[in-house]
PDB file of N, CA and C in Angstrom:
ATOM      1  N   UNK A   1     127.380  10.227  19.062  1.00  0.00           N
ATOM      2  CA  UNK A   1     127.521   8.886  19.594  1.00  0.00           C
ATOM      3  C   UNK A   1     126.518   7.968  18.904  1.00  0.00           C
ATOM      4  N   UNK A   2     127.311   6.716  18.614  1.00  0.00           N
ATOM      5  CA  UNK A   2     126.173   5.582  18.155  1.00  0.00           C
ATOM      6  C   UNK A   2     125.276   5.399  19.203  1.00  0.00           C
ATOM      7  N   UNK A   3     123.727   4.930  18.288  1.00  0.00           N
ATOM      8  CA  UNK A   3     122.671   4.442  18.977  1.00  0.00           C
ATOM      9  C   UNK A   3     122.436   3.112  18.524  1.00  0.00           C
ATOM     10  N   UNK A   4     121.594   2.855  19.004  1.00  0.00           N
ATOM     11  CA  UNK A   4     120.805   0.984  18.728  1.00  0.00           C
ATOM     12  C   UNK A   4     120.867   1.324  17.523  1.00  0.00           C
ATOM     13  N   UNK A   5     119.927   1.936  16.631  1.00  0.00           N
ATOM     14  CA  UNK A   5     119.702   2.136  15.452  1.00  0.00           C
ATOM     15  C   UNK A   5     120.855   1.868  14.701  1.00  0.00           C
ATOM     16  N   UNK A   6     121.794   2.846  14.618  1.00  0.00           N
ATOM     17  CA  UNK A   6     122.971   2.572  14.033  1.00  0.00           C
ATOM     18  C   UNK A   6     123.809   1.707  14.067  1.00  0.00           C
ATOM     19  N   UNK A   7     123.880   1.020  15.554  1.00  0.00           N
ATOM     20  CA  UNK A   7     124.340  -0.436  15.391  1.00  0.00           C
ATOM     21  C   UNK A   7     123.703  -1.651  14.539  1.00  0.00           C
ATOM     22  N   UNK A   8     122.348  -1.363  14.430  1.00  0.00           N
ATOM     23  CA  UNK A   8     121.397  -2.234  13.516  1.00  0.00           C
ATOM     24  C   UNK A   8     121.977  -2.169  12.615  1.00  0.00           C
ATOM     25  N   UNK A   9     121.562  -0.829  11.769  1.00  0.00           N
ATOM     26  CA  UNK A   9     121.512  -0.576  10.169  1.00  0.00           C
ATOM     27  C   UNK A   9     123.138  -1.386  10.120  1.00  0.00           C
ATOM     28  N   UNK A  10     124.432  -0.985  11.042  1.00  0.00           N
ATOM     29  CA  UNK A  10     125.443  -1.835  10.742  1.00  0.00           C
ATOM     30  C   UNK A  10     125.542  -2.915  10.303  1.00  0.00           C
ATOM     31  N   UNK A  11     124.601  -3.779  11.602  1.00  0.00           N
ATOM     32  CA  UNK A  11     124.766  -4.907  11.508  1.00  0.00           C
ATOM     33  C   UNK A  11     124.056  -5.851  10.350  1.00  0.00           C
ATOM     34  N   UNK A  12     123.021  -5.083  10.047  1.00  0.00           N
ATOM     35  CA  UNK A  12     122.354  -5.515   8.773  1.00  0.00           C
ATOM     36  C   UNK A  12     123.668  -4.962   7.317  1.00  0.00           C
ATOM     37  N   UNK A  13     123.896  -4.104   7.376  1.00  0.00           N
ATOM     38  CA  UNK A  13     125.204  -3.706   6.178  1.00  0.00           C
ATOM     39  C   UNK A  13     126.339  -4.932   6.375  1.00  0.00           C
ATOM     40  N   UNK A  14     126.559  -5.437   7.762  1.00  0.00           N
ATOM     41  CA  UNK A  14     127.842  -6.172   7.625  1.00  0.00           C
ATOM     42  C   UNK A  14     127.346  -7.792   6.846  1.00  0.00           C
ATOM     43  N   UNK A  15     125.977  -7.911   7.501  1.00  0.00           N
ATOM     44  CA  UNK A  15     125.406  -9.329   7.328  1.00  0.00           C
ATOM     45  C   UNK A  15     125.358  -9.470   5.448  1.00  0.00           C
ATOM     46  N   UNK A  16     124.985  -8.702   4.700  1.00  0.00           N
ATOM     47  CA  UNK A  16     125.073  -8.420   3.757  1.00  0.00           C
ATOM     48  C   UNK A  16     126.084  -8.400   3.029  1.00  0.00           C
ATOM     49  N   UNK A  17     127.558  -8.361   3.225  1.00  0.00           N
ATOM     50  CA  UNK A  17     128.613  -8.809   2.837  1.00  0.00           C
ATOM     51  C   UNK A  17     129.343 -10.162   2.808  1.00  0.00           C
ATOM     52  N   UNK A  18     128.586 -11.237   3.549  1.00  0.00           N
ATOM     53  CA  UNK A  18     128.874 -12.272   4.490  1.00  0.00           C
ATOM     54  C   UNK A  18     128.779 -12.816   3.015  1.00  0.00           C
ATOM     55  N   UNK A  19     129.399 -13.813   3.008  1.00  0.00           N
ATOM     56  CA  UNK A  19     129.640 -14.923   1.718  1.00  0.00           C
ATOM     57  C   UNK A  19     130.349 -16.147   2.003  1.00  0.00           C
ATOM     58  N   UNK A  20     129.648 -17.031   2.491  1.00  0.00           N
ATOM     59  CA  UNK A  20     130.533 -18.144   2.998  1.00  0.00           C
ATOM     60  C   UNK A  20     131.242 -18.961   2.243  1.00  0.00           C
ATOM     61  N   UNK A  21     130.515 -19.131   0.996  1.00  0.00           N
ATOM     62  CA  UNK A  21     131.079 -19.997  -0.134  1.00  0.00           C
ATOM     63  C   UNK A  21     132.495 -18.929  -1.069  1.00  0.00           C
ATOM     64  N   UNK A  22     132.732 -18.057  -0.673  1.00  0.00           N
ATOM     65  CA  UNK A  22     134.187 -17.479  -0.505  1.00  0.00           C
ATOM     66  C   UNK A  22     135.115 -16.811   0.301  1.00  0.00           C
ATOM     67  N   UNK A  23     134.616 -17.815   1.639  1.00  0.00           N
ATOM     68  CA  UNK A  23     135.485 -17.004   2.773  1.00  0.00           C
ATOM     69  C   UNK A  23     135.415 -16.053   3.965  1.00  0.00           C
ATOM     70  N   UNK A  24     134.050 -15.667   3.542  1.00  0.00           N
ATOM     71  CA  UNK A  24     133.818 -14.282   4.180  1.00  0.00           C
ATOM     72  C   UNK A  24     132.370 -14.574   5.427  1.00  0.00           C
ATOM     73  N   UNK A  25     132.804 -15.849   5.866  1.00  0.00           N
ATOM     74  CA  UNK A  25     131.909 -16.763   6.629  1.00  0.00           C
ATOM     75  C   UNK A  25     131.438 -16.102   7.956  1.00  0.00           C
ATOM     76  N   UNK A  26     132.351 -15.053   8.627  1.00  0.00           N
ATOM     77  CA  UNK A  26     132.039 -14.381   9.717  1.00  0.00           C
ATOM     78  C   UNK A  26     131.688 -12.947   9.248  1.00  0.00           C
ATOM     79  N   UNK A  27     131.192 -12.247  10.680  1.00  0.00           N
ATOM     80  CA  UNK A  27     131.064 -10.482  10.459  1.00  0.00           C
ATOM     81  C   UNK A  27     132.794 -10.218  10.829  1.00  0.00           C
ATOM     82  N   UNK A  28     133.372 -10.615  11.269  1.00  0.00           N
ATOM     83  CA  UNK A  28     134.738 -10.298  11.575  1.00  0.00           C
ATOM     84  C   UNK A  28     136.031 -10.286  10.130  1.00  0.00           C
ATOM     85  N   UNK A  29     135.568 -11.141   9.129  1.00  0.00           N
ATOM     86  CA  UNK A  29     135.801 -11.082   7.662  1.00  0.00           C
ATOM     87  C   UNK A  29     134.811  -9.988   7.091  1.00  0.00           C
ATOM     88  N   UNK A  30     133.616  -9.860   7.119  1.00  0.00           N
ATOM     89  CA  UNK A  30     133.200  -8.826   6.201  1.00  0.00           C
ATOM     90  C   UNK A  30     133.161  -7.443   7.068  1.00  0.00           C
ATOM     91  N   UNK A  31     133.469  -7.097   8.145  1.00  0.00           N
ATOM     92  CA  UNK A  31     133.571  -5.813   8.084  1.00  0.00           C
ATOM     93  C   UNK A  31     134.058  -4.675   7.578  1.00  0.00           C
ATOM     94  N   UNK A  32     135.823  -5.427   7.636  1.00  0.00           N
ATOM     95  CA  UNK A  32     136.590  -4.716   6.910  1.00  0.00           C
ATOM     96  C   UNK A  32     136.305  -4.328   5.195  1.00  0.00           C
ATOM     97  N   UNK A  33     136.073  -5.110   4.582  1.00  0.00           N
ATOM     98  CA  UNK A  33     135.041  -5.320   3.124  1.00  0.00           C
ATOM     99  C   UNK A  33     134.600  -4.032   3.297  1.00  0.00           C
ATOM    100  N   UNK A  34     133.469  -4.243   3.787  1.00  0.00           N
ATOM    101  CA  UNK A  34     132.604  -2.845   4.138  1.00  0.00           C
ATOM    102  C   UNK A  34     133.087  -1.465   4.007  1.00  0.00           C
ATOM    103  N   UNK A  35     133.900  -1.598   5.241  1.00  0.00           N
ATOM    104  CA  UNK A  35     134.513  -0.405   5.925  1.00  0.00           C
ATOM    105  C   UNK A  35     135.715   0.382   4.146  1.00  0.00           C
ATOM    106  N   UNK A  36     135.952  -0.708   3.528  1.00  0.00           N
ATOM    107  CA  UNK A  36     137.109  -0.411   2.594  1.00  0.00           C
ATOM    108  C   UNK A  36     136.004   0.069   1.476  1.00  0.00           C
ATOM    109  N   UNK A  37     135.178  -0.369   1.089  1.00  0.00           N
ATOM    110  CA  UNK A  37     134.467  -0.258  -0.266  1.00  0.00           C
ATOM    111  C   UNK A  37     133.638   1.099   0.041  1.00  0.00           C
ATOM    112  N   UNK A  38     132.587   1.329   1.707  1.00  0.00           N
ATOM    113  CA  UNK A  38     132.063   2.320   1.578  1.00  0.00           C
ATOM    114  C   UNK A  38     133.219   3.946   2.140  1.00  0.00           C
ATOM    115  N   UNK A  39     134.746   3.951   2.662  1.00  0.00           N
ATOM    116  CA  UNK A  39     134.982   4.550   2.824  1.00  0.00           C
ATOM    117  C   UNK A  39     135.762   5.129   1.510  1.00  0.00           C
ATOM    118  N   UNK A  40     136.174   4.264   0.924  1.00  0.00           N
ATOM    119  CA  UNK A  40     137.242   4.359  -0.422  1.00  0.00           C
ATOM    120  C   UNK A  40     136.287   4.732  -1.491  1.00  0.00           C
ATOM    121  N   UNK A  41     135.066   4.725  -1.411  1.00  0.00           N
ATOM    122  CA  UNK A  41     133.977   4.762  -2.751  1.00  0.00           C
ATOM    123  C   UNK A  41     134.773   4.033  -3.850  1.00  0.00           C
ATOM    124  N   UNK A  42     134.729   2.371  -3.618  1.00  0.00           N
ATOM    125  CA  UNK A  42     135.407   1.514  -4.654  1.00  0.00           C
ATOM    126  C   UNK A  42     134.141   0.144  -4.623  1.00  0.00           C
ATOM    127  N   UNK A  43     134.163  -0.667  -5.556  1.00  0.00           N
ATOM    128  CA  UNK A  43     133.478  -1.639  -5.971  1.00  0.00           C
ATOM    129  C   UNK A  43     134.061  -2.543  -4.421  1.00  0.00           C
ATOM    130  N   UNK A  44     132.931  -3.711  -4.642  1.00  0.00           N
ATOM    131  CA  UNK A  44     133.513  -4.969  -3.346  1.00  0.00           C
ATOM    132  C   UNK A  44     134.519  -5.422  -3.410  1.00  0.00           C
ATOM    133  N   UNK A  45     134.586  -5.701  -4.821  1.00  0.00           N
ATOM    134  CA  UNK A  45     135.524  -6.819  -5.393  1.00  0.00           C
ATOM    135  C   UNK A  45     137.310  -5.781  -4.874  1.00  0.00           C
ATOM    136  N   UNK A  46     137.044  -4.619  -5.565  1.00  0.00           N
ATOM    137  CA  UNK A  46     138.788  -3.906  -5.414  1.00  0.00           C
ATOM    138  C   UNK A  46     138.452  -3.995  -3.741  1.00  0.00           C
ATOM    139  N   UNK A  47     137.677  -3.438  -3.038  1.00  0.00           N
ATOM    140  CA  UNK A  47     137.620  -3.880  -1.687  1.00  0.00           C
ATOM    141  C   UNK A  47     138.185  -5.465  -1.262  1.00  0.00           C
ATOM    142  N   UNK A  48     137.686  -6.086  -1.211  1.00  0.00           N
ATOM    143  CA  UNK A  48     138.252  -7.594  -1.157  1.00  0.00           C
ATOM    144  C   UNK A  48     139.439  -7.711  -1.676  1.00  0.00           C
ATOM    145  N   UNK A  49     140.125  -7.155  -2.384  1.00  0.00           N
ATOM    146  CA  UNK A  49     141.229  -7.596  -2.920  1.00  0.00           C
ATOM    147  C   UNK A  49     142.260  -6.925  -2.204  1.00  0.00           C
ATOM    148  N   UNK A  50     142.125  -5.365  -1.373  1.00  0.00           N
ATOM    149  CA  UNK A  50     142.736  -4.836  -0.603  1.00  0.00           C
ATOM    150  C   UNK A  50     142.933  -5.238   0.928  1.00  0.00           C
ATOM    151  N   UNK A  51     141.896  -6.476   1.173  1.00  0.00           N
ATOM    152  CA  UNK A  51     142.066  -6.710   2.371  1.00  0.00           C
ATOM    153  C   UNK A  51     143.399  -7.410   2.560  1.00  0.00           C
ATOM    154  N   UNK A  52     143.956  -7.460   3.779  1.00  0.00           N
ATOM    155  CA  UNK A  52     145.682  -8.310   4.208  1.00  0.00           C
ATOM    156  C   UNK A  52     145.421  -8.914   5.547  1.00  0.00           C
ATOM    157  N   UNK A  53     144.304  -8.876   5.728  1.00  0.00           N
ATOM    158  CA  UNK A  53     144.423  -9.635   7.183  1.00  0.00           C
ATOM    159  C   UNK A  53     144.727 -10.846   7.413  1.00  0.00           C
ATOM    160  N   UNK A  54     145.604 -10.974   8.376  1.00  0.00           N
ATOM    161  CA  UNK A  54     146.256 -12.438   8.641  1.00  0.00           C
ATOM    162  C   UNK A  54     147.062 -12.579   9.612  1.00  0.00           C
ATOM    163  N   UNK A  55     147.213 -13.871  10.010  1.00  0.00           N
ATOM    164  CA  UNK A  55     148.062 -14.213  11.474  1.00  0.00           C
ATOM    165  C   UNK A  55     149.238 -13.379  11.510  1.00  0.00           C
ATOM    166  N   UNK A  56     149.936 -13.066  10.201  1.00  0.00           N
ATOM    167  CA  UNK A  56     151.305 -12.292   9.457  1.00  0.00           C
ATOM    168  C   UNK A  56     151.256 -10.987   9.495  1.00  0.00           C
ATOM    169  N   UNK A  57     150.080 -10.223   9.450  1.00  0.00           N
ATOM    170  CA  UNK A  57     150.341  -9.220   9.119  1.00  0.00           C
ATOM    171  C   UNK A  57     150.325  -7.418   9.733  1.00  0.00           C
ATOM    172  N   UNK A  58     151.082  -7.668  11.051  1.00  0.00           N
ATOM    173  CA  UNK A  58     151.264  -6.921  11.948  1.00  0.00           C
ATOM    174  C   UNK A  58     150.295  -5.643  12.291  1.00  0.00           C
ATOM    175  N   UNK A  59     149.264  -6.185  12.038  1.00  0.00           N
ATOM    176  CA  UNK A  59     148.167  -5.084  12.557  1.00  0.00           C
ATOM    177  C   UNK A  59     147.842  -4.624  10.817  1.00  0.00           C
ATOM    178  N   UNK A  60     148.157  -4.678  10.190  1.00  0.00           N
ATOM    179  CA  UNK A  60     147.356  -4.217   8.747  1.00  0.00           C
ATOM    180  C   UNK A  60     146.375  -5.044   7.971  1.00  0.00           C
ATOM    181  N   UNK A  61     144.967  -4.356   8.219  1.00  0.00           N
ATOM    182  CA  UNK A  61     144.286  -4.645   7.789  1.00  0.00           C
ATOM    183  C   UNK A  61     143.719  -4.973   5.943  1.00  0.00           C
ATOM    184  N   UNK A  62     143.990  -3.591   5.560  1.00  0.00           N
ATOM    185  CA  UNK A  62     144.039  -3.399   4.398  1.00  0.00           C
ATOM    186  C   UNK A  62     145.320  -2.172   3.433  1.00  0.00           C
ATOM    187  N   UNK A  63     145.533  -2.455   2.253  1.00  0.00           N
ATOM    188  CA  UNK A  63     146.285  -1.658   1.592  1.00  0.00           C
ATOM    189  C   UNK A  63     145.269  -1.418   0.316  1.00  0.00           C
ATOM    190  N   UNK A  64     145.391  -0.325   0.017  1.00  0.00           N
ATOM    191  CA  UNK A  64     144.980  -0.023  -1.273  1.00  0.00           C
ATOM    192  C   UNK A  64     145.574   1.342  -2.034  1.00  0.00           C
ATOM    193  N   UNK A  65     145.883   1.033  -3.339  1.00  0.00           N
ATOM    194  CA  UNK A  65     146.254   1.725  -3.665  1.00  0.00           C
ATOM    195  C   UNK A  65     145.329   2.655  -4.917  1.00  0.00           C
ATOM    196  N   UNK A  66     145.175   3.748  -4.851  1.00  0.00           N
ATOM    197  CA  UNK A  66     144.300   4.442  -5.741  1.00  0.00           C
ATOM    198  C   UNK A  66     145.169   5.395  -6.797  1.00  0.00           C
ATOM    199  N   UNK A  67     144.730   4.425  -8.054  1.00  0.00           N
ATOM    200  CA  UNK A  67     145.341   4.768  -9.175  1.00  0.00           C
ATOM    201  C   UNK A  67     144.147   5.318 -10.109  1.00  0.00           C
ATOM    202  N   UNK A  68     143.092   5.859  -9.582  1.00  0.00           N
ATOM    203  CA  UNK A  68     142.184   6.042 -10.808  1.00  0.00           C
ATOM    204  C   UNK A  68     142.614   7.640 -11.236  1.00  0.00           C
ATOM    205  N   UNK A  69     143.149   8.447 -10.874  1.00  0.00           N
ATOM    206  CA  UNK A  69     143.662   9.363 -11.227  1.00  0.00           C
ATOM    207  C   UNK A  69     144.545   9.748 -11.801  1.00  0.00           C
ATOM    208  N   UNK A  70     145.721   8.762 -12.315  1.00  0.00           N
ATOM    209  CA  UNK A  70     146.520   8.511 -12.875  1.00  0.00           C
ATOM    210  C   UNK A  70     147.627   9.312 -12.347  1.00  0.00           C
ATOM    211  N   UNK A  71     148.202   9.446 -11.201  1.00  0.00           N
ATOM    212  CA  UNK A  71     149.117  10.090 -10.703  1.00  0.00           C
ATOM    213  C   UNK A  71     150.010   8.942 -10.012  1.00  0.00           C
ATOM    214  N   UNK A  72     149.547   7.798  -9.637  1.00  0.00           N
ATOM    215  CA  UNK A  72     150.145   7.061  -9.012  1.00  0.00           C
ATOM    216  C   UNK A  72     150.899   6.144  -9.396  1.00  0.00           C
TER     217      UNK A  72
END
């Protein structure tokens, strides 16, 4: 189970993604960022580019597709 601690270190990891001057003005925009780049072991940027969130998009957050293996 999470502790304080770990909610910190989060919240300091999410604050750290925050970029207002492209969008990413809330923790509710950069989490997902986060969550995509440190679970996918991918750069920010392919992170950011996988995000889909939007009024449209029926519960999907992100898509990504992983082609570094060349199978895909």
């Amino acid at each position: 189970m999470a502790n304080l601690l770990d909610w910190n270190t989060l919240h300091h990891k999410v604050q750290a993604y925050l970029d207002p001057e492209n969008g990413i003005d809330k923790p509710q925009k950069a989490f997902p960022i986060l969550m995509v780049a440190t679970l996918l072991n991918v750069s920010d940027e392919e992170a950011e580019d996988a995000i889909t969130d939007g009024s449209m998009d029926r519960g999907v957050d992100a898509v990504y597709v992983d082609d570094r293996d060349g199978r895909n």
